[in-house]
Each structure stands twice: as structure tokens, then as C-alpha cells.
C-alpha atoms as a PDB file:
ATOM      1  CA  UNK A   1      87.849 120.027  82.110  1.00  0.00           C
ATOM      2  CA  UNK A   2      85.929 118.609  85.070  1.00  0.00           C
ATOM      3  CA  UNK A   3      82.816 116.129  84.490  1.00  0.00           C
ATOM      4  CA  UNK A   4      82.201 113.085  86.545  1.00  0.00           C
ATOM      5  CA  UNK A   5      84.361 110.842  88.049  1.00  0.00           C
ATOM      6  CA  UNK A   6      84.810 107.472  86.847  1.00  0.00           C
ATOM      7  CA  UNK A   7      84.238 104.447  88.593  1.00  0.00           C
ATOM      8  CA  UNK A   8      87.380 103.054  90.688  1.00  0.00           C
ATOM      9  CA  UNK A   9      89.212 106.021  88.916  1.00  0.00           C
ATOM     10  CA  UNK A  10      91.513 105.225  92.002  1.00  0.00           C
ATOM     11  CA  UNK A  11      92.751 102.341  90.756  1.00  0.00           C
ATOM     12  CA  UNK A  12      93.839 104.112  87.225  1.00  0.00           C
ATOM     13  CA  UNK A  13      97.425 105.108  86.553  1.00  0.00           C
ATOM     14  CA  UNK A  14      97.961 108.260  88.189  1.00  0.00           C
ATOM     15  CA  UNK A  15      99.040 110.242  84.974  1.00  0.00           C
ATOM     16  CA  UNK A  16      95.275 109.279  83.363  1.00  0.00           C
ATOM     17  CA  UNK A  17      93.419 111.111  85.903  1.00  0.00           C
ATOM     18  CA  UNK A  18      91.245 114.065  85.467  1.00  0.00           C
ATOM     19  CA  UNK A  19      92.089 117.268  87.391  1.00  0.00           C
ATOM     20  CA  UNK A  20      88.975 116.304  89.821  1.00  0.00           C
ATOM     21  CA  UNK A  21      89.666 112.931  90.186  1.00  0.00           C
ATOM     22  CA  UNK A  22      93.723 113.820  90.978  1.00  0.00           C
ATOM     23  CA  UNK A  23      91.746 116.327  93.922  1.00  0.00           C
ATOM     24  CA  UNK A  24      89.431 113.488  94.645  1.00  0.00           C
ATOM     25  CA  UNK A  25      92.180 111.075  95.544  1.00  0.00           C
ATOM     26  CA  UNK A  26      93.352 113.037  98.740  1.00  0.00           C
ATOM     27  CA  UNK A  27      91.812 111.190 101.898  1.00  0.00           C
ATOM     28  CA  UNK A  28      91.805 114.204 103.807  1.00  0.00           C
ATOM     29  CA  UNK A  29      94.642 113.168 107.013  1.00  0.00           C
ATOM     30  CA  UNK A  30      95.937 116.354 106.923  1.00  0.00           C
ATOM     31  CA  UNK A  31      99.094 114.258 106.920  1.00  0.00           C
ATOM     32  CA  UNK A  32     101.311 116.335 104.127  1.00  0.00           C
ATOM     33  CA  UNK A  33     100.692 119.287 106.385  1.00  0.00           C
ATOM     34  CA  UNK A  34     102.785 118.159 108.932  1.00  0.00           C
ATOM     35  CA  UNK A  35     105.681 120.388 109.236  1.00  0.00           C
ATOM     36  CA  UNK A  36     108.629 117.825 108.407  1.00  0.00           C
ATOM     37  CA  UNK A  37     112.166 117.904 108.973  1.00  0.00           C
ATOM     38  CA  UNK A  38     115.152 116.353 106.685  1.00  0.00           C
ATOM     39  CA  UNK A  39     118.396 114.786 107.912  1.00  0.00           C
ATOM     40  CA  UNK A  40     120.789 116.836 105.739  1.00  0.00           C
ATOM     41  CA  UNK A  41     123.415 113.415 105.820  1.00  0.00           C
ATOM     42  CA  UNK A  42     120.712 110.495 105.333  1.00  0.00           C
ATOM     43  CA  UNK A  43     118.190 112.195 103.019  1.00  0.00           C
ATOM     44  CA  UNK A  44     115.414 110.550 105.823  1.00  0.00           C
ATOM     45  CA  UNK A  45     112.150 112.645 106.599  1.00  0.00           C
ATOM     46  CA  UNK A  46     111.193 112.655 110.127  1.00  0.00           C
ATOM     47  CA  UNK A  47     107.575 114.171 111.173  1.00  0.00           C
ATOM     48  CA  UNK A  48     106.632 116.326 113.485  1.00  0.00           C
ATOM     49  CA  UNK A  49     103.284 117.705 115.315  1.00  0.00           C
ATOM     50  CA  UNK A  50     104.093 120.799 114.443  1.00  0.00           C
ATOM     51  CA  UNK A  51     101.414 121.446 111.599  1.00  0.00           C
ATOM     52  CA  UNK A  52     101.095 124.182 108.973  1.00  0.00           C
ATOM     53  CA  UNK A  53      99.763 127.529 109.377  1.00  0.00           C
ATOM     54  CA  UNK A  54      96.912 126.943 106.851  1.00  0.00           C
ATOM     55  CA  UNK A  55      95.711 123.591 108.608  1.00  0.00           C
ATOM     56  CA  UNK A  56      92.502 123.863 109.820  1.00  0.00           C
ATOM     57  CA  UNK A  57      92.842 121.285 113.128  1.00  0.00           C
ATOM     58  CA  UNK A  58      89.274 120.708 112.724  1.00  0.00           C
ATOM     59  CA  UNK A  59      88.675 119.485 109.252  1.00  0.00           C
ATOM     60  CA  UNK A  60      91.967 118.592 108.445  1.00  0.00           C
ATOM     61  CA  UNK A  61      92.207 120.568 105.196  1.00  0.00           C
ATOM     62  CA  UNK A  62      93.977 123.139 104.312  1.00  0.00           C
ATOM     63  CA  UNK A  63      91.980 126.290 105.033  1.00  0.00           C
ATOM     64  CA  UNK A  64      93.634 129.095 101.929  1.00  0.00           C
ATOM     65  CA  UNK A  65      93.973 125.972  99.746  1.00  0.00           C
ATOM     66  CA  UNK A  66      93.340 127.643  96.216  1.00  0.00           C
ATOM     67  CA  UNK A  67      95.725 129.709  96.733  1.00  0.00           C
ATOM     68  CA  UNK A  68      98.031 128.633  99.659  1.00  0.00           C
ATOM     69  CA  UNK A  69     101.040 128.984  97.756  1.00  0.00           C
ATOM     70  CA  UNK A  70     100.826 132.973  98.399  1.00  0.00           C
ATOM     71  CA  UNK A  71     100.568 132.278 101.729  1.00  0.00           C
ATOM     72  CA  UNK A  72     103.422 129.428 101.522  1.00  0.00           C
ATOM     73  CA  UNK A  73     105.359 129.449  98.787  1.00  0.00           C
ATOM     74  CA  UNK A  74     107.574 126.178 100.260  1.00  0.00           C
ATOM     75  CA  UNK A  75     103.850 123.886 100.031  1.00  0.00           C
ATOM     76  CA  UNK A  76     104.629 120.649  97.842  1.00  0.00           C
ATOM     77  CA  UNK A  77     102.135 121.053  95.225  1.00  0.00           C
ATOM     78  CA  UNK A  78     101.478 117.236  94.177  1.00  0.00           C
ATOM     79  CA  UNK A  79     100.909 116.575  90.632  1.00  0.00           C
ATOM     80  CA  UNK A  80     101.333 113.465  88.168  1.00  0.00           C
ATOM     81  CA  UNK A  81     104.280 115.530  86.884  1.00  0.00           C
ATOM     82  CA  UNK A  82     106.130 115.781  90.196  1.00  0.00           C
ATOM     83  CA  UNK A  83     104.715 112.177  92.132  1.00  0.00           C
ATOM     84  CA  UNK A  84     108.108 110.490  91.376  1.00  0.00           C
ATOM     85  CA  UNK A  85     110.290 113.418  93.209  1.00  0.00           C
ATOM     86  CA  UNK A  86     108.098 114.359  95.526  1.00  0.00           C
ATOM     87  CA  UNK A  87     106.454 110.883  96.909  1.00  0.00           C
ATOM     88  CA  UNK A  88     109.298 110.516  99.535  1.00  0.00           C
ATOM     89  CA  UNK A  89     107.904 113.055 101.275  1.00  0.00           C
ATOM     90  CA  UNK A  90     104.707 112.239 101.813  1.00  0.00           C
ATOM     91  CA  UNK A  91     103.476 109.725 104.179  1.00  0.00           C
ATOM     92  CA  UNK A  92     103.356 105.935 103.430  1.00  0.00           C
ATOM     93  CA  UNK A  93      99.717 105.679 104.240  1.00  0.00           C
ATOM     94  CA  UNK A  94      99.243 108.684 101.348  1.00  0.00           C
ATOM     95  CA  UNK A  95      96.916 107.624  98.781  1.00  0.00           C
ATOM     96  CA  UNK A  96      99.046 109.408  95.912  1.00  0.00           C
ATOM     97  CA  UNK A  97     101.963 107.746  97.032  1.00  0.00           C
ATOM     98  CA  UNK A  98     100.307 104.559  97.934  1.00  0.00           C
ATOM     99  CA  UNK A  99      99.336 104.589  94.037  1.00  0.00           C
ATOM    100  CA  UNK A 100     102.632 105.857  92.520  1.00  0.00           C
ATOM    101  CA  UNK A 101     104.170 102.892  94.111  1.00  0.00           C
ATOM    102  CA  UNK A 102     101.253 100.281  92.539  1.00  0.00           C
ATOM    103  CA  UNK A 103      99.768 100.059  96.279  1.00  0.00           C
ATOM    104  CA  UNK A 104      96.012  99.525  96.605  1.00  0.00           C
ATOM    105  CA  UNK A 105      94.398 102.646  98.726  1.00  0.00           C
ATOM    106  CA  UNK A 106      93.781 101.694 102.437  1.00  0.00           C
ATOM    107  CA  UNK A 107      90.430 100.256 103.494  1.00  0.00           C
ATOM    108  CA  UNK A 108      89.762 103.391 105.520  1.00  0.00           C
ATOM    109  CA  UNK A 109      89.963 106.203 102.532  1.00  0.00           C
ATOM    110  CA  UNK A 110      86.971 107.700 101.763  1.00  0.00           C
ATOM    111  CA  UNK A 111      86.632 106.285  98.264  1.00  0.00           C
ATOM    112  CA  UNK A 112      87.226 102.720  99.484  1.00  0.00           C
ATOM    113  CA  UNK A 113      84.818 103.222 102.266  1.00  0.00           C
ATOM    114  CA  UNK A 114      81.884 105.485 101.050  1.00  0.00           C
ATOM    115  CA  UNK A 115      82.241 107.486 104.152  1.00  0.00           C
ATOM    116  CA  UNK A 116      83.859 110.902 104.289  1.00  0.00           C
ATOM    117  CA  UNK A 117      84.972 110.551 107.349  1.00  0.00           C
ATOM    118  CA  UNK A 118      86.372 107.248 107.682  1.00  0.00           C
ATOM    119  CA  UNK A 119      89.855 108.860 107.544  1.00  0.00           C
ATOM    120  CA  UNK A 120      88.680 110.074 111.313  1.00  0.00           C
ATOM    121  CA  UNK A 121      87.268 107.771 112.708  1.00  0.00           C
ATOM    122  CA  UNK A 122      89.299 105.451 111.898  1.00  0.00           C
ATOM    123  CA  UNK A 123      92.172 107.430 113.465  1.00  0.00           C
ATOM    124  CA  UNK A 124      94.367 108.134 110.465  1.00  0.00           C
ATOM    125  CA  UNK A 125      94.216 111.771 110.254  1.00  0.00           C
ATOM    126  CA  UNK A 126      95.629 114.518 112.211  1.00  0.00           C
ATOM    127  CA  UNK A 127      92.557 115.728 114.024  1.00  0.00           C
ATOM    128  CA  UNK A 128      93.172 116.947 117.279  1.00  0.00           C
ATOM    129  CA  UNK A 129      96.798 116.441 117.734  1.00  0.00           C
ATOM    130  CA  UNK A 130      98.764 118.960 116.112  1.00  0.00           C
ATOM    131  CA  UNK A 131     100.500 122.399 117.327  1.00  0.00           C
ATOM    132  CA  UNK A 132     100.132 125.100 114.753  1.00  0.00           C
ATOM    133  CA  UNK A 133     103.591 126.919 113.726  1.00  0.00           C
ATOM    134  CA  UNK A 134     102.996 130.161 114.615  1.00  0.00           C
ATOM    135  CA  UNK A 135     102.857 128.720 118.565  1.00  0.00           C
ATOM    136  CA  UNK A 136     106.312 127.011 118.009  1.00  0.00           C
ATOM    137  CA  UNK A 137     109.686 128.752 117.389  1.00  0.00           C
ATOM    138  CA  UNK A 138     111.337 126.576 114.637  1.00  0.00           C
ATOM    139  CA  UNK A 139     114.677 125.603 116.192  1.00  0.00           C
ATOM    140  CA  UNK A 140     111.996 124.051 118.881  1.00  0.00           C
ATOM    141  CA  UNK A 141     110.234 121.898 115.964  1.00  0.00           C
ATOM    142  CA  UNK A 142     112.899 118.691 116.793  1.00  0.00           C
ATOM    143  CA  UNK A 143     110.585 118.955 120.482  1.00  0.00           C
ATOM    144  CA  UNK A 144     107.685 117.843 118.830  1.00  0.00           C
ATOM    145  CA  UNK A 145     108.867 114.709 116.716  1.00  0.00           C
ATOM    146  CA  UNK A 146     106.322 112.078 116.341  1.00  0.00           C
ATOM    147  CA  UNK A 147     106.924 108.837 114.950  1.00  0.00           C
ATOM    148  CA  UNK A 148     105.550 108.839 111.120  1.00  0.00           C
ATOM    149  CA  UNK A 149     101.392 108.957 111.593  1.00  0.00           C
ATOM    150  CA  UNK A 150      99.979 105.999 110.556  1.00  0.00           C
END
């Protein structure tokens, strides 16, 4: 099931990859764990810094992530079966939406750059900024907008 990855697997349709290499793609922003809030009238997805219980602020990963879904049954578990309903939600500078929509992966993602943390340093992740949930009552989430991270 697993073995190595291939070279520029990134650039690959996204329904060819290997389990690992589907894992592999995700820079690491921390991004899709941004709590997220839907206008019920225009369909549009506004973020906010309100992040995810599981977040881990400092990595930026998702600390019960095997098995977060126990935890959070609502997490958007991306897959090359669900990309096409489920892209809208994450955020543009996503590397599994950037390639569902034919989009080259940003200079900055680790497996553009070599560098694990590139997504840091070059400011594109969520490090440092967000409030977890359990500090923020959630008719007080639309206090904490944030214009989409970039």
C-alpha cells in the first residue's frame, strides 16, 4: 500500500496518487483547521481565527489526527473521492485544491521548496495566530473573522 513516493508525484492527477503521496501533499498551514463559517443565503465561506480543538498552535497539525474524527465527527476528511464537493471549503492557497483546479503548488510548499518549514517561514501557515475553540463561545466566532489566510 505505501512504498516510495514518486518524483513530482505533485504534479500527477489527484485520483493517481498513492495513499502516502495524497498525505504527502498537505503543506502543513494548519489552514483547513480554521473554524469557518457559511453564509446560509450566498453559499460564501468566511474564516475565522478561531481554530480547532485538535490544532496543535505550534506545529500546525492536527494533534489526534488518526483518529480525529472520534474526537470531531464534523472534520472534512479530504479524499480524491470527495475533492470536487469539498474544495470550496478549503483555502485557495490549499495544495489539494490548488491541484483539483489544474493550479501548480505554491513556491513555498514543502515539496516545491525542499524545506519543511517553508510553509512558516514564509508566513503561510497559522502559527501563532489562532484562538482555540474551547476559549471562544460559538455565537462569539463572527468576533474573530479574518480575511481568508493567504
Amino acid at each position: 500500500m505505501g512504498g516510495p513516493l514518486r518524483k513530482n508525484f505533485w504534479e500527477l492527477p489527484l485520483d493517481s496518487l498513492t495513499p502516502p503521496e495524497w498525505e504527502a501533499l498537505c503543506d502543513g498551514c494548519g489552514k483547513c483547521c480554521l473554524n469557518k463559517l457559511e453564509d446560509e443565503e450566498t453559499g460564501e465561506i468566511v474564516f475565522t481565527r478561531v481554530s480547532c480543538r485538535l490544532l496543535d498552535g505550534d506545529t500546525c497539525r492536527c494533534s489526534q489526527y488518526d483518529i480525529r474524527l472520534q474526537f470531531v465527527p464534523e472534520c472534512i476528511v479530504l479524499s480524491p473521492d470527495n475533492i470536487g464537493e469539498t474544495a470550496y471549503f478549503m483555502p485557495a492557497s490549499c495544495a489539494y485544491r490548488l491541484r483539483h483546479e489544474g493550479k501548480p503548488l505554491e513556491d513555498w510548499h514543502p515539496l516545491v521548496s525542499g524545506n519543511p518549514d517553508s510553509v512558516h517561514t514564509a508566513g503561510r501557515s497559522v502559527m501563532g495566530w489562532t484562538i482555540p475553540e474551547f476559549e471562544v463561545p460559538e455565537d462569539e466566532w463572527e468576533d474573530h473573522l479574518i480575511e481568508e489566510p493567504h
